[in-house]
PDB file of N, CA and C in Angstrom:
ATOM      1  N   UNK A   1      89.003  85.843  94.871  1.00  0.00           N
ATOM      2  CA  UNK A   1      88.891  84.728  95.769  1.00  0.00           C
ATOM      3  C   UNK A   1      87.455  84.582  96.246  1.00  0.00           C
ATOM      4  N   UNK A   2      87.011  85.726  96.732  1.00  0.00           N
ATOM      5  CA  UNK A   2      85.377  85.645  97.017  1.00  0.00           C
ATOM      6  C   UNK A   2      84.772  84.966  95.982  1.00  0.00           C
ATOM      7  N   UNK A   3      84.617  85.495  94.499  1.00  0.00           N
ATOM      8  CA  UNK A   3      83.578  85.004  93.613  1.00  0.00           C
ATOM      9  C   UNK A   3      84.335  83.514  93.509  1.00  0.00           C
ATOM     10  N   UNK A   4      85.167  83.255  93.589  1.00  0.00           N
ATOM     11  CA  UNK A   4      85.739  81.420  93.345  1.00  0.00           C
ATOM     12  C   UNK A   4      84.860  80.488  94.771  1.00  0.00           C
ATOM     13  N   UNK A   5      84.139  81.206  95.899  1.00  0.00           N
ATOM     14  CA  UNK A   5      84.041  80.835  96.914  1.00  0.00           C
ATOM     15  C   UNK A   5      82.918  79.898  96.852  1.00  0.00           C
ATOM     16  N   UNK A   6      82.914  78.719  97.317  1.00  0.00           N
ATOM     17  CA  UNK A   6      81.187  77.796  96.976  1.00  0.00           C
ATOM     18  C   UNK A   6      81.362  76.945  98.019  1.00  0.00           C
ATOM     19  N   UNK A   7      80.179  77.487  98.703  1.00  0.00           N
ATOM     20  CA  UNK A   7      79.752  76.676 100.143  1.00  0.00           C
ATOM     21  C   UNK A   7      79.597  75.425 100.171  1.00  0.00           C
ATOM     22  N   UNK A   8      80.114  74.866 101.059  1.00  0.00           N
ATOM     23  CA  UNK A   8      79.751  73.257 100.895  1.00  0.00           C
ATOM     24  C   UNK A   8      79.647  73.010 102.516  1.00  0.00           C
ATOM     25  N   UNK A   9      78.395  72.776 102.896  1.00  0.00           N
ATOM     26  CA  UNK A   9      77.793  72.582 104.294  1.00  0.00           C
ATOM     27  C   UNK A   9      78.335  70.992 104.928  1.00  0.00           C
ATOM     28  N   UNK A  10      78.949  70.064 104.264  1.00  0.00           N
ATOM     29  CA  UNK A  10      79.054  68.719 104.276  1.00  0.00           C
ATOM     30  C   UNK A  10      80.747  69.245 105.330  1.00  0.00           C
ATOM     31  N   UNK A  11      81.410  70.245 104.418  1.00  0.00           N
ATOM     32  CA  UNK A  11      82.815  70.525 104.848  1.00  0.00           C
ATOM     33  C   UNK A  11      82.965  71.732 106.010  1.00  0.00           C
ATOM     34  N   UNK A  12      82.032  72.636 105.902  1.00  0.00           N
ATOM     35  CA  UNK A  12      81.596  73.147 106.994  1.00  0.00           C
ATOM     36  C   UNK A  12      81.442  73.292 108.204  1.00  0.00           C
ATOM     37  N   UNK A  13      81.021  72.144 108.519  1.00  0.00           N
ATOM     38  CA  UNK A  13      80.521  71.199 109.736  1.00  0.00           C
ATOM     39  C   UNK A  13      79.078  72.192 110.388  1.00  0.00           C
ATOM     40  N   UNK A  14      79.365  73.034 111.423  1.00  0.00           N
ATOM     41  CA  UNK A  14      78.194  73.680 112.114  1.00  0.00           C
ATOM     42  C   UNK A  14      78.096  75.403 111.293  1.00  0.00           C
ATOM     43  N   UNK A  15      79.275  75.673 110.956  1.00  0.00           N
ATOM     44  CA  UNK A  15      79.210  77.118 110.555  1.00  0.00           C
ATOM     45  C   UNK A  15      78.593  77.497 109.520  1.00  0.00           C
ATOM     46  N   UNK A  16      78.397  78.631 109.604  1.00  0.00           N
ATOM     47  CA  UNK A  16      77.125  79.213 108.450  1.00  0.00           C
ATOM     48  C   UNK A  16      77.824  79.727 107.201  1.00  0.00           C
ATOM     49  N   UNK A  17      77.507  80.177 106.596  1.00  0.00           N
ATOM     50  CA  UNK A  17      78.163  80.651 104.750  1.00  0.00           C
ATOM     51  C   UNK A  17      78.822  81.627 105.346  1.00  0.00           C
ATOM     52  N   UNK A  18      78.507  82.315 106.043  1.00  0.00           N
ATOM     53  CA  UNK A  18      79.099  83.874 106.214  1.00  0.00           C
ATOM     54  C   UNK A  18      80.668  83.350 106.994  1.00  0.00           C
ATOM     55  N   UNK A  19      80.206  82.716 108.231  1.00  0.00           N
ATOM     56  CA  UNK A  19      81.767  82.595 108.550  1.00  0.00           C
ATOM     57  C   UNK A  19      82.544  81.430 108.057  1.00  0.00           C
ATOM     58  N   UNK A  20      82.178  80.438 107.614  1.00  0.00           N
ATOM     59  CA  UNK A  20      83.498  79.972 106.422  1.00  0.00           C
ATOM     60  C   UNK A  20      83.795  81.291 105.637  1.00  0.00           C
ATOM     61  N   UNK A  21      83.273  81.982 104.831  1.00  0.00           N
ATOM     62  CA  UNK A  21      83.529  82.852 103.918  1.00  0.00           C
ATOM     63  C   UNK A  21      84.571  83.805 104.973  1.00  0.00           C
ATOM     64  N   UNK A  22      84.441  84.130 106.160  1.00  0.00           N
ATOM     65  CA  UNK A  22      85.230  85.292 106.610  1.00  0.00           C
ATOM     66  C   UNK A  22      86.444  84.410 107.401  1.00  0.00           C
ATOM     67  N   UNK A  23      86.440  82.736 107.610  1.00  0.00           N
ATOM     68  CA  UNK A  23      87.795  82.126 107.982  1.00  0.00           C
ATOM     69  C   UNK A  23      88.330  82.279 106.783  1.00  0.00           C
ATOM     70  N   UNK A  24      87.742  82.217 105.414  1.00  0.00           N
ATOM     71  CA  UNK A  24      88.627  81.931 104.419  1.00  0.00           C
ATOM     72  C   UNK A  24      89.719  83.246 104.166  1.00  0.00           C
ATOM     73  N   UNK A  25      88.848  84.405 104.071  1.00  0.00           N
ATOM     74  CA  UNK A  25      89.062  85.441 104.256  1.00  0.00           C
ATOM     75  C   UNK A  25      90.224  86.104 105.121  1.00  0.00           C
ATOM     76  N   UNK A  26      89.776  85.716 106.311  1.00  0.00           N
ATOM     77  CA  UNK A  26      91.118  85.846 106.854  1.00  0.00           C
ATOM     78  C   UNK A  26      91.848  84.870 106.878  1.00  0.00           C
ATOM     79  N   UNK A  27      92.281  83.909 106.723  1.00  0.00           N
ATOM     80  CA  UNK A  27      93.323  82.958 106.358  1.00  0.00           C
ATOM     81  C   UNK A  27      94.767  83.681 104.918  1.00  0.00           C
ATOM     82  N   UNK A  28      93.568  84.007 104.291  1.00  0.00           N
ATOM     83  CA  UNK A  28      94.232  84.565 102.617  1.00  0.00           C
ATOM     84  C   UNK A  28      94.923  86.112 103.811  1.00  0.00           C
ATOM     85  N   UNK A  29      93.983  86.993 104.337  1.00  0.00           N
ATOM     86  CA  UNK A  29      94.421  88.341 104.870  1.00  0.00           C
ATOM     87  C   UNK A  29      96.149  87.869 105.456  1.00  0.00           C
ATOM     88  N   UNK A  30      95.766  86.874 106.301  1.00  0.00           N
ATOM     89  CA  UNK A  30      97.001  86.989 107.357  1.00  0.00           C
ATOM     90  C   UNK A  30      98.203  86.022 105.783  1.00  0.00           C
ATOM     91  N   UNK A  31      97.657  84.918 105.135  1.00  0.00           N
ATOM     92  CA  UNK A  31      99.174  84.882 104.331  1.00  0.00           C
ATOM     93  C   UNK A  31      99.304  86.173 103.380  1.00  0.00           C
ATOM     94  N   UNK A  32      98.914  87.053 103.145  1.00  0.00           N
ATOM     95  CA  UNK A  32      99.357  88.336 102.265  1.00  0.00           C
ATOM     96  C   UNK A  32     100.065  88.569 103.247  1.00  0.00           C
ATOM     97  N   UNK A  33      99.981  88.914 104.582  1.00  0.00           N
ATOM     98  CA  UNK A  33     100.341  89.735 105.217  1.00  0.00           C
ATOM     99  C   UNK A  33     102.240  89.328 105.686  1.00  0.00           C
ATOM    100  N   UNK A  34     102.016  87.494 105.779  1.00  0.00           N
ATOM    101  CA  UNK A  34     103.186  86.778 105.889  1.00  0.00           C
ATOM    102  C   UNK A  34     103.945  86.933 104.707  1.00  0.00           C
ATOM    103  N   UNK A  35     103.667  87.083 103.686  1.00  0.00           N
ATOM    104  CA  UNK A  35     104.138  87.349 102.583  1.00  0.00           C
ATOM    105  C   UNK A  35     105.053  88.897 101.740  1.00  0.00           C
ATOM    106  N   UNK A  36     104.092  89.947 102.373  1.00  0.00           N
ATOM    107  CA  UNK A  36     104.642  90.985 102.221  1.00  0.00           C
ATOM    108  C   UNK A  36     105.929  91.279 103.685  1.00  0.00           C
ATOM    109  N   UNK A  37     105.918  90.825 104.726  1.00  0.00           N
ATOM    110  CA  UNK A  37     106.895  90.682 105.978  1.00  0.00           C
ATOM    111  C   UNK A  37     108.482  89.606 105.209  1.00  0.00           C
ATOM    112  N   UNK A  38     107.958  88.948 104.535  1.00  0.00           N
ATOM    113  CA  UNK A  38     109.248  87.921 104.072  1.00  0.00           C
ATOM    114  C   UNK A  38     109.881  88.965 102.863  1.00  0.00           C
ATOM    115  N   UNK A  39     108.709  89.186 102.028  1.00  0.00           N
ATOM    116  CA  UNK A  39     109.582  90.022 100.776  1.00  0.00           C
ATOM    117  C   UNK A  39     110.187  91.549 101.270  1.00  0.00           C
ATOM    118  N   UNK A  40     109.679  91.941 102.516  1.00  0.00           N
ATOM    119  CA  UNK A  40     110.034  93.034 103.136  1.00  0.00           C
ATOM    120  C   UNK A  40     111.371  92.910 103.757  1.00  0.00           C
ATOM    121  N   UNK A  41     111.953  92.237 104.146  1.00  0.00           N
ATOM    122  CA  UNK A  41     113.076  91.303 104.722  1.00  0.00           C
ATOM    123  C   UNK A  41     113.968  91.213 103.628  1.00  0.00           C
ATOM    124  N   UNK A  42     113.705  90.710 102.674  1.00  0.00           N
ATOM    125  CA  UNK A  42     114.602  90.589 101.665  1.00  0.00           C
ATOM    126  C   UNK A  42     115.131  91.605 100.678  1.00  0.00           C
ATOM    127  N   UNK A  43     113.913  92.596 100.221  1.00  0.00           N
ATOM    128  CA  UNK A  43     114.266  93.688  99.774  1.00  0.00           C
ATOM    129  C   UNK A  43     115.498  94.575 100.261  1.00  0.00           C
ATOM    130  N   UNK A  44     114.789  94.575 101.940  1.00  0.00           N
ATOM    131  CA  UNK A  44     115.702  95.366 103.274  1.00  0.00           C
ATOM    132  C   UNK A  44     117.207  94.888 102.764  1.00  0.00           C
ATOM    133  N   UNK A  45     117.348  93.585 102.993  1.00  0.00           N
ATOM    134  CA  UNK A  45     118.990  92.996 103.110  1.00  0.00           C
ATOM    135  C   UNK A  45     119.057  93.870 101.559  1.00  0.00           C
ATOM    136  N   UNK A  46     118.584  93.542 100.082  1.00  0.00           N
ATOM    137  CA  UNK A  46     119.218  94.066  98.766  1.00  0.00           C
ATOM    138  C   UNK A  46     119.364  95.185  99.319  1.00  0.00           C
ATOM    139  N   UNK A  47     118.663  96.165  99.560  1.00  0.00           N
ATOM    140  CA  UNK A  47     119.073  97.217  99.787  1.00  0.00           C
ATOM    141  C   UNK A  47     120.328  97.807 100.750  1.00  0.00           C
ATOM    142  N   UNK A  48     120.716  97.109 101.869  1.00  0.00           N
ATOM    143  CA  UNK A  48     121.760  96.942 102.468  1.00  0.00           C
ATOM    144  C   UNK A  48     123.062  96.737 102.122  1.00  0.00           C
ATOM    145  N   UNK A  49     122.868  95.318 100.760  1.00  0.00           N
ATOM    146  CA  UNK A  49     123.762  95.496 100.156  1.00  0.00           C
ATOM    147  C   UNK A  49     124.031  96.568  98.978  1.00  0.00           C
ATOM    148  N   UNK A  50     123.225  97.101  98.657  1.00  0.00           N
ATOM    149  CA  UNK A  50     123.783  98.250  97.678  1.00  0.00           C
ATOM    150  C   UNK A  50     123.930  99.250  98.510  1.00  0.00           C
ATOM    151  N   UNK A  51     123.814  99.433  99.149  1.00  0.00           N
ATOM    152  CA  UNK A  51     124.379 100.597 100.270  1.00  0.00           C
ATOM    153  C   UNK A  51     125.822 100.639 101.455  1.00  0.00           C
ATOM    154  N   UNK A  52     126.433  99.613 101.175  1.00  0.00           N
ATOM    155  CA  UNK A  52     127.542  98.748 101.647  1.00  0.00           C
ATOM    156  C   UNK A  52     128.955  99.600 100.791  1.00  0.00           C
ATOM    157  N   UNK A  53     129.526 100.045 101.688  1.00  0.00           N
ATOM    158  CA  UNK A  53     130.546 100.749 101.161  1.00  0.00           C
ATOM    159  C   UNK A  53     132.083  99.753 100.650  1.00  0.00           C
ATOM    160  N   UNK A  54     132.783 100.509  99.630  1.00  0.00           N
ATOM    161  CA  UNK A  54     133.764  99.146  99.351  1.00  0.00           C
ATOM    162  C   UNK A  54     134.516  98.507 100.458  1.00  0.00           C
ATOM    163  N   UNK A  55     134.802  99.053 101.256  1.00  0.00           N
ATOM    164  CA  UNK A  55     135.754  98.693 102.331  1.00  0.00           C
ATOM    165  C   UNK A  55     135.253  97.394 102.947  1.00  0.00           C
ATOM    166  N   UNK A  56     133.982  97.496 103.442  1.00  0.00           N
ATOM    167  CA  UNK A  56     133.713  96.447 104.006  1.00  0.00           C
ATOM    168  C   UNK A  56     133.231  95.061 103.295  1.00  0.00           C
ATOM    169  N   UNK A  57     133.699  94.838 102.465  1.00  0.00           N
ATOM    170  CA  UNK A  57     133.437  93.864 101.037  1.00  0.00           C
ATOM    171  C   UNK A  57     134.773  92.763 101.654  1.00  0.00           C
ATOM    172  N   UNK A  58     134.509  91.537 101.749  1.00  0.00           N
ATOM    173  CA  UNK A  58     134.882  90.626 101.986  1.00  0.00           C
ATOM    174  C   UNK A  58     134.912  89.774 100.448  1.00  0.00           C
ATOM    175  N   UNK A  59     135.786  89.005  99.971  1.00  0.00           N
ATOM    176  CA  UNK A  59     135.530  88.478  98.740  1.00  0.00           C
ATOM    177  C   UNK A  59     134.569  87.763  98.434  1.00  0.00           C
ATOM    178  N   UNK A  60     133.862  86.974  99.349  1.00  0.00           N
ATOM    179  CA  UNK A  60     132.632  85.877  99.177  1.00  0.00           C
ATOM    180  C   UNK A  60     131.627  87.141  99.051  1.00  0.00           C
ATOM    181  N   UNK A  61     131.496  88.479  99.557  1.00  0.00           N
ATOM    182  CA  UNK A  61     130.177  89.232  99.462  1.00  0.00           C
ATOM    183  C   UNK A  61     130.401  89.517  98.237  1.00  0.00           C
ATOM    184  N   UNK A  62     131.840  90.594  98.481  1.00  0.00           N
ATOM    185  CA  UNK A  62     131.987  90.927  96.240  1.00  0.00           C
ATOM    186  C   UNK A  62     131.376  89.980  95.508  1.00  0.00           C
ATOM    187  N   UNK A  63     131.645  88.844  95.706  1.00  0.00           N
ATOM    188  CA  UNK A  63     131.528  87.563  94.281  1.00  0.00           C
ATOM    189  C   UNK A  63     129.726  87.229  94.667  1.00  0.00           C
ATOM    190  N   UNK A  64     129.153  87.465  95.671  1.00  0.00           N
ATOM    191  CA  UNK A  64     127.380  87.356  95.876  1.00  0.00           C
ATOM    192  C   UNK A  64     126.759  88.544  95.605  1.00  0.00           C
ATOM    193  N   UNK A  65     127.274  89.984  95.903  1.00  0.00           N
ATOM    194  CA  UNK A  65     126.816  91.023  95.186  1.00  0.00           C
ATOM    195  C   UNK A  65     126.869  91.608  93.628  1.00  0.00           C
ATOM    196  N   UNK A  66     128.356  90.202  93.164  1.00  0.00           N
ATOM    197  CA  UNK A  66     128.357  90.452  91.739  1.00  0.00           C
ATOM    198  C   UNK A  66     127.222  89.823  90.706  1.00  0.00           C
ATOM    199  N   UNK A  67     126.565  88.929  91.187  1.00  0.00           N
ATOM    200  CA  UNK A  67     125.854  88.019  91.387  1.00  0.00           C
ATOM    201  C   UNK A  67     124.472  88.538  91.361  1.00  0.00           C
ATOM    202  N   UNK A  68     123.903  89.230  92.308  1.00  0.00           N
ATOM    203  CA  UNK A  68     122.655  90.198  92.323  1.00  0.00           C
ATOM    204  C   UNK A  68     123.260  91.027  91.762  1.00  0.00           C
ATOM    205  N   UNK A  69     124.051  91.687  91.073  1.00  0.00           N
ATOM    206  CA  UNK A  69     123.970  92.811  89.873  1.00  0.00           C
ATOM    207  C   UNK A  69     123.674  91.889  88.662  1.00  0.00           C
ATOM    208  N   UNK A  70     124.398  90.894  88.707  1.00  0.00           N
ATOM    209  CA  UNK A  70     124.011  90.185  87.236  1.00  0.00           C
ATOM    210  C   UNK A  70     122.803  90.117  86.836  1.00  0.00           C
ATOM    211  N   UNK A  71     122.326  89.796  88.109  1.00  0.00           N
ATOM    212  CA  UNK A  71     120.883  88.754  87.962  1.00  0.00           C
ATOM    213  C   UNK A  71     119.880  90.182  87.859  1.00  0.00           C
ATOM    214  N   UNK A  72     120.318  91.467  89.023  1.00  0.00           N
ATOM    215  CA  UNK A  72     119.046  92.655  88.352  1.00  0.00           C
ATOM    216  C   UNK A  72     119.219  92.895  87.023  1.00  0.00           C
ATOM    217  N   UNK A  73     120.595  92.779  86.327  1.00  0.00           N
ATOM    218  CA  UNK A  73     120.994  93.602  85.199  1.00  0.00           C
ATOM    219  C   UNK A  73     119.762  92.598  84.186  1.00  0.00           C
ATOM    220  N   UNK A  74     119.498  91.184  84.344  1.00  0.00           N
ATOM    221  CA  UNK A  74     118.458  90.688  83.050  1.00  0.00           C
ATOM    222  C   UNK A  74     117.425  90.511  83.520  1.00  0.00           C
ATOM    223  N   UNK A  75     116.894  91.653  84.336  1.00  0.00           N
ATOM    224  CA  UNK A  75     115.192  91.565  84.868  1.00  0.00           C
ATOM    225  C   UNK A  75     115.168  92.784  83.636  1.00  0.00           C
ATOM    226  N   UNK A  76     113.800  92.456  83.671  1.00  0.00           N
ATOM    227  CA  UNK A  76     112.880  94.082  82.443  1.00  0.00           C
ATOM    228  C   UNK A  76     112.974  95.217  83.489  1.00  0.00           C
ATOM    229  N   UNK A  77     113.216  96.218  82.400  1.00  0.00           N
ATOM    230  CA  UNK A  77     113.286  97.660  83.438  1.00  0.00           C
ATOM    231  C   UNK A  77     112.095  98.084  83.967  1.00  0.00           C
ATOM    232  N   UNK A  78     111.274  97.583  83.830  1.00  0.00           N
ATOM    233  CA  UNK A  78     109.875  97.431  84.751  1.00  0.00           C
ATOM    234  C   UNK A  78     110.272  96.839  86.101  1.00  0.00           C
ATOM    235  N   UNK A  79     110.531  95.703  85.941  1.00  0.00           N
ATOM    236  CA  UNK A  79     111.047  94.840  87.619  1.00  0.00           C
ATOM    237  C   UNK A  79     112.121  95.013  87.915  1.00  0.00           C
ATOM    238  N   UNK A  80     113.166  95.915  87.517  1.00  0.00           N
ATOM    239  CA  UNK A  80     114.435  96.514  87.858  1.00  0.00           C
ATOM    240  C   UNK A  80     113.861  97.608  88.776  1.00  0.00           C
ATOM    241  N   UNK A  81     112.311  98.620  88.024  1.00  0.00           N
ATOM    242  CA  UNK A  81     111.843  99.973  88.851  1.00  0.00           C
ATOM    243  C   UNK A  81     111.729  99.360  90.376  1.00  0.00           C
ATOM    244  N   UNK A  82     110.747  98.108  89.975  1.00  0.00           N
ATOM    245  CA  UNK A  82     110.023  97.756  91.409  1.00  0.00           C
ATOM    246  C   UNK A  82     110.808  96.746  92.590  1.00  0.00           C
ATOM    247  N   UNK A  83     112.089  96.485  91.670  1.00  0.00           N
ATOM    248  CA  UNK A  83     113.208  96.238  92.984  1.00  0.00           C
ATOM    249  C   UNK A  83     113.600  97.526  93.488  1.00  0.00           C
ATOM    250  N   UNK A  84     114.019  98.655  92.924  1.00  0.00           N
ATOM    251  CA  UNK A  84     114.701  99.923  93.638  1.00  0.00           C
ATOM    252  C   UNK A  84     113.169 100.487  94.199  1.00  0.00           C
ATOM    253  N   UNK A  85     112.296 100.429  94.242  1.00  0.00           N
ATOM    254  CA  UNK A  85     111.059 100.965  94.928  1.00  0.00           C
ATOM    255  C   UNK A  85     110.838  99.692  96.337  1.00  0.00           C
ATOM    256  N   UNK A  86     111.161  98.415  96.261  1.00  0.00           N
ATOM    257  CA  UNK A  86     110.870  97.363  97.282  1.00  0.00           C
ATOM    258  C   UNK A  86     112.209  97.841  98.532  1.00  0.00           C
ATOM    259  N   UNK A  87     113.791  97.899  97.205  1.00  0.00           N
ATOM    260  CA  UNK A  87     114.650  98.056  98.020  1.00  0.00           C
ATOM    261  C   UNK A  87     114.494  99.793  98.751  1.00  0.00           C
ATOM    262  N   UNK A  88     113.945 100.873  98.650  1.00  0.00           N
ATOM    263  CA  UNK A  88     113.736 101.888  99.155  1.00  0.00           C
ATOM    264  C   UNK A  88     112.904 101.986 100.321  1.00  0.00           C
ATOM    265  N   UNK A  89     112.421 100.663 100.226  1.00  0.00           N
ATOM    266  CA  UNK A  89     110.937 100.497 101.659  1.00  0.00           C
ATOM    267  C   UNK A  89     109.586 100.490 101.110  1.00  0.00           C
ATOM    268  N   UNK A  90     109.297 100.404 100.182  1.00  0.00           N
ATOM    269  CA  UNK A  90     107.987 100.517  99.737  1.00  0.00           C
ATOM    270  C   UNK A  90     107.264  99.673  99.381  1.00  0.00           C
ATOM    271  N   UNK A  91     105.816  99.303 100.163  1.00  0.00           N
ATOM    272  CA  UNK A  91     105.452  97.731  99.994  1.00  0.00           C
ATOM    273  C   UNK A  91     104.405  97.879  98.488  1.00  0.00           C
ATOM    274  N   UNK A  92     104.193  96.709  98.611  1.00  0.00           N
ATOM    275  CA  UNK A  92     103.476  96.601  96.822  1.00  0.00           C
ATOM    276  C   UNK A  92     102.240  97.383  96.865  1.00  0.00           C
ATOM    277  N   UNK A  93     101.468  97.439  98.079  1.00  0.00           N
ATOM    278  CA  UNK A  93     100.429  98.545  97.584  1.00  0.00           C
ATOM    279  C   UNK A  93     100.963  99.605  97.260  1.00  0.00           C
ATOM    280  N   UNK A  94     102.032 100.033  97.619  1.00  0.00           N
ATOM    281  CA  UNK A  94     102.492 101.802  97.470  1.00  0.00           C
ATOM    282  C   UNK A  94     103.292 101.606  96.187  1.00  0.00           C
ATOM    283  N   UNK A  95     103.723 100.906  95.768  1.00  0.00           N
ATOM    284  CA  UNK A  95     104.293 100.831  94.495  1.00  0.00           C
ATOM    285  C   UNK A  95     103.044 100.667  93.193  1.00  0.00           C
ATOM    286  N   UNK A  96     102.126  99.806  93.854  1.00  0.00           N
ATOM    287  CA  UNK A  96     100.744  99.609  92.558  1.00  0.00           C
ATOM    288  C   UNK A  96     100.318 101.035  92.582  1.00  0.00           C
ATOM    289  N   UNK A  97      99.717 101.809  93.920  1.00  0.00           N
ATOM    290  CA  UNK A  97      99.043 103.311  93.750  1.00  0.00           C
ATOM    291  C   UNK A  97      99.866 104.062  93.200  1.00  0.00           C
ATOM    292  N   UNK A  98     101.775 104.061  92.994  1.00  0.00           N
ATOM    293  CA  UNK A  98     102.167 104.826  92.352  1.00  0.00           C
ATOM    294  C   UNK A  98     102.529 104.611  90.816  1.00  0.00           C
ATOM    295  N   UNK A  99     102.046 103.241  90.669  1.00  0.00           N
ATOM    296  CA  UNK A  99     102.028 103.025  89.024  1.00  0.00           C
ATOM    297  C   UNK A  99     100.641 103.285  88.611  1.00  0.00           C
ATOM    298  N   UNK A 100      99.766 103.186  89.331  1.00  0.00           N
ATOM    299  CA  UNK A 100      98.454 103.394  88.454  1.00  0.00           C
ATOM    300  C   UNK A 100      98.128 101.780  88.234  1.00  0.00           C
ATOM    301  N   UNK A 101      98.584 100.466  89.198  1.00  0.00           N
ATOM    302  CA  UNK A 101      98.175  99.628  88.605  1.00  0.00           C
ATOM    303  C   UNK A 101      97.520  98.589  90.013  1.00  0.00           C
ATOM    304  N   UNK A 102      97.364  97.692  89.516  1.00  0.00           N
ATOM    305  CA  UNK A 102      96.336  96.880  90.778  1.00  0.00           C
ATOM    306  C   UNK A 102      97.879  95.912  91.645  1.00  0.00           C
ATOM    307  N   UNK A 103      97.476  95.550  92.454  1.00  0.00           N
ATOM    308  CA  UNK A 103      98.771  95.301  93.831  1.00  0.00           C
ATOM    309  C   UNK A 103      99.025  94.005  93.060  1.00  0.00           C
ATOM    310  N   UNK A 104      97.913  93.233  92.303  1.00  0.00           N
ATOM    311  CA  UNK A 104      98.203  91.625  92.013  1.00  0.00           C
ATOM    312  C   UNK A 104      99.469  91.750  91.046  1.00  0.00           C
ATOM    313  N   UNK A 105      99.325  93.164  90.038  1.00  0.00           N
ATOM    314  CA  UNK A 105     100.267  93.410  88.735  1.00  0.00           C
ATOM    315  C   UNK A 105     101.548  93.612  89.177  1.00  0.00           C
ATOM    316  N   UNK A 106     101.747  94.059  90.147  1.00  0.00           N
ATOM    317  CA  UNK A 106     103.295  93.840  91.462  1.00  0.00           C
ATOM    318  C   UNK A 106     103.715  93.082  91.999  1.00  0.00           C
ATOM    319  N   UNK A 107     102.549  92.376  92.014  1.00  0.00           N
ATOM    320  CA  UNK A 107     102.884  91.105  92.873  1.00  0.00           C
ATOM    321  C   UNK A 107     103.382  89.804  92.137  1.00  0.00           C
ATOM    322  N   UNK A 108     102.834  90.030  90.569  1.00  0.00           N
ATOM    323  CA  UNK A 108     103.135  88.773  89.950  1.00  0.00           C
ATOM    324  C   UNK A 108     104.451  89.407  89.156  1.00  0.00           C
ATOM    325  N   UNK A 109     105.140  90.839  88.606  1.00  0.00           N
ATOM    326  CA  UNK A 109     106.254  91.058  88.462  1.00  0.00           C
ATOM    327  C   UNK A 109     107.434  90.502  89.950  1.00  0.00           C
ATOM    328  N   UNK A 110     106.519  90.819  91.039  1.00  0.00           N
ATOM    329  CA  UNK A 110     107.688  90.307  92.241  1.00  0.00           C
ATOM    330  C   UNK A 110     108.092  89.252  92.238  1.00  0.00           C
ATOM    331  N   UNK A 111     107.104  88.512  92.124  1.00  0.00           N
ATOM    332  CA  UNK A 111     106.836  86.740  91.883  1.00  0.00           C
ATOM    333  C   UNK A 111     108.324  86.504  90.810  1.00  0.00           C
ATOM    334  N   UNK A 112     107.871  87.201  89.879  1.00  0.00           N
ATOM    335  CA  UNK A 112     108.812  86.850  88.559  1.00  0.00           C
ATOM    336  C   UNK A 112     110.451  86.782  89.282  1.00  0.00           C
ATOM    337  N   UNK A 113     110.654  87.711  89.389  1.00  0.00           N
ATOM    338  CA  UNK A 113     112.030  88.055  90.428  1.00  0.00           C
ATOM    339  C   UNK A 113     112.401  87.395  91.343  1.00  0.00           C
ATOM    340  N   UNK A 114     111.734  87.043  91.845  1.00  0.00           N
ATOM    341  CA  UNK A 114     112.095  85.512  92.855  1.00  0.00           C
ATOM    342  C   UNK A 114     112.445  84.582  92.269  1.00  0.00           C
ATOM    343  N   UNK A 115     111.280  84.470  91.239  1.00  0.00           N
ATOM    344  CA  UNK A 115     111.786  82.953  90.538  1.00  0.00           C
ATOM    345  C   UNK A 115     113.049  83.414  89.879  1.00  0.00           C
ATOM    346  N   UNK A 116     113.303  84.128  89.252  1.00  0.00           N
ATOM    347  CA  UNK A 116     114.631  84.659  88.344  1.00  0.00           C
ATOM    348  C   UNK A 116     116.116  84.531  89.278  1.00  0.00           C
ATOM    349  N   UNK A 117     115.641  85.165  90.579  1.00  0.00           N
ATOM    350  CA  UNK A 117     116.892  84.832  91.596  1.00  0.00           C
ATOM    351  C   UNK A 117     117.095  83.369  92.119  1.00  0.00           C
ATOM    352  N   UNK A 118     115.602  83.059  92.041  1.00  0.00           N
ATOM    353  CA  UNK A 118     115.648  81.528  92.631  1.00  0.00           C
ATOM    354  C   UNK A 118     116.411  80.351  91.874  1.00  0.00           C
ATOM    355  N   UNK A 119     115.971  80.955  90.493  1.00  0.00           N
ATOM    356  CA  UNK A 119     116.901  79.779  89.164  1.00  0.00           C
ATOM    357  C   UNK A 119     118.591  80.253  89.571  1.00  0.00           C
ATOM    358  N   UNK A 120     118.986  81.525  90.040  1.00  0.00           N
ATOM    359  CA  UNK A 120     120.436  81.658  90.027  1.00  0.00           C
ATOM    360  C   UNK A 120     121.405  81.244  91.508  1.00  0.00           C
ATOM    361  N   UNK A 121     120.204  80.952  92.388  1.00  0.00           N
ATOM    362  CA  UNK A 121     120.544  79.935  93.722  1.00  0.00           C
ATOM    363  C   UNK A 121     120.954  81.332  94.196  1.00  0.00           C
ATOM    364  N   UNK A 122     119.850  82.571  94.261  1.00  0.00           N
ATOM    365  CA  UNK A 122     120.263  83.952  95.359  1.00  0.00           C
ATOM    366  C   UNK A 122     118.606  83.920  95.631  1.00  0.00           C
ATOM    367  N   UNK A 123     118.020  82.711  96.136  1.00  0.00           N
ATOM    368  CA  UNK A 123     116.793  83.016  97.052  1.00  0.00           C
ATOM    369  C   UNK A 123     117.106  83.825  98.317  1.00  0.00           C
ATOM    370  N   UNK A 124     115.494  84.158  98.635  1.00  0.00           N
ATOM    371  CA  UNK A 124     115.807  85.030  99.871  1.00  0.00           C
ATOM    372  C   UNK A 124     115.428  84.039 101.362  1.00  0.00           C
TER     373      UNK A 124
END
């Protein structure tokens, strides 16, 4: 995002390069931050529901949890790992440092998974 960054003093108005560059900056900081809080939320509930004992299964949950099994069962066992690592509590930096890979490479498998639940109408 930095190197994409090109000053334009016209849009600016009074501020100098440095602080457009550090509103932009933090603008992007705080939506990561809104972003990992929403997918944190949602993971939480999957995980809730796989931890949901039979008893308390109402038929509309059975037939929505049958539903998120379907839908993990045709993710790649790559984004199957990093749902049971999201649903365990673990945010995407701690899942990238424990793959050995950069947070964006988590982030765009997460991405994938949304959209995959999103086409099956189990958004979060």
């Amino acid at each position: 995002m930095v190197l994409e960054f090109t000053y334009d003093p016209a849009k600016a108005g009074k501020a100098s390069e440095r602080t457009a560059l550090c509103r932009r900056l933090d603008r992007r900081i705080k939506m990561m931050a809104r972003t990992e809080v929403r997918l944190g939320n949602f993971w939480t509930r999957l995980g809730e529901m796989a931890n949901r004992s039979r008893e308390e299964y109402t038929p509309a949950q059975a037939a929505i949890d049958a539903e998120v099994r379907d839908a993990v069962g045709e993710l790649t066992p790559e984004q199957q790992e990093i749902c049971l690592d999201l649903a365990a509590g673990l945010t995407v930096s701690q899942i990238a440092k424990a793959r050995g890979c950069d947070w964006h490479t988590v982030e765009r498998q997460v991405a994938k998974v949304r959209e995959h639940f999103g086409k099956r109408g189990l958004n979060a």
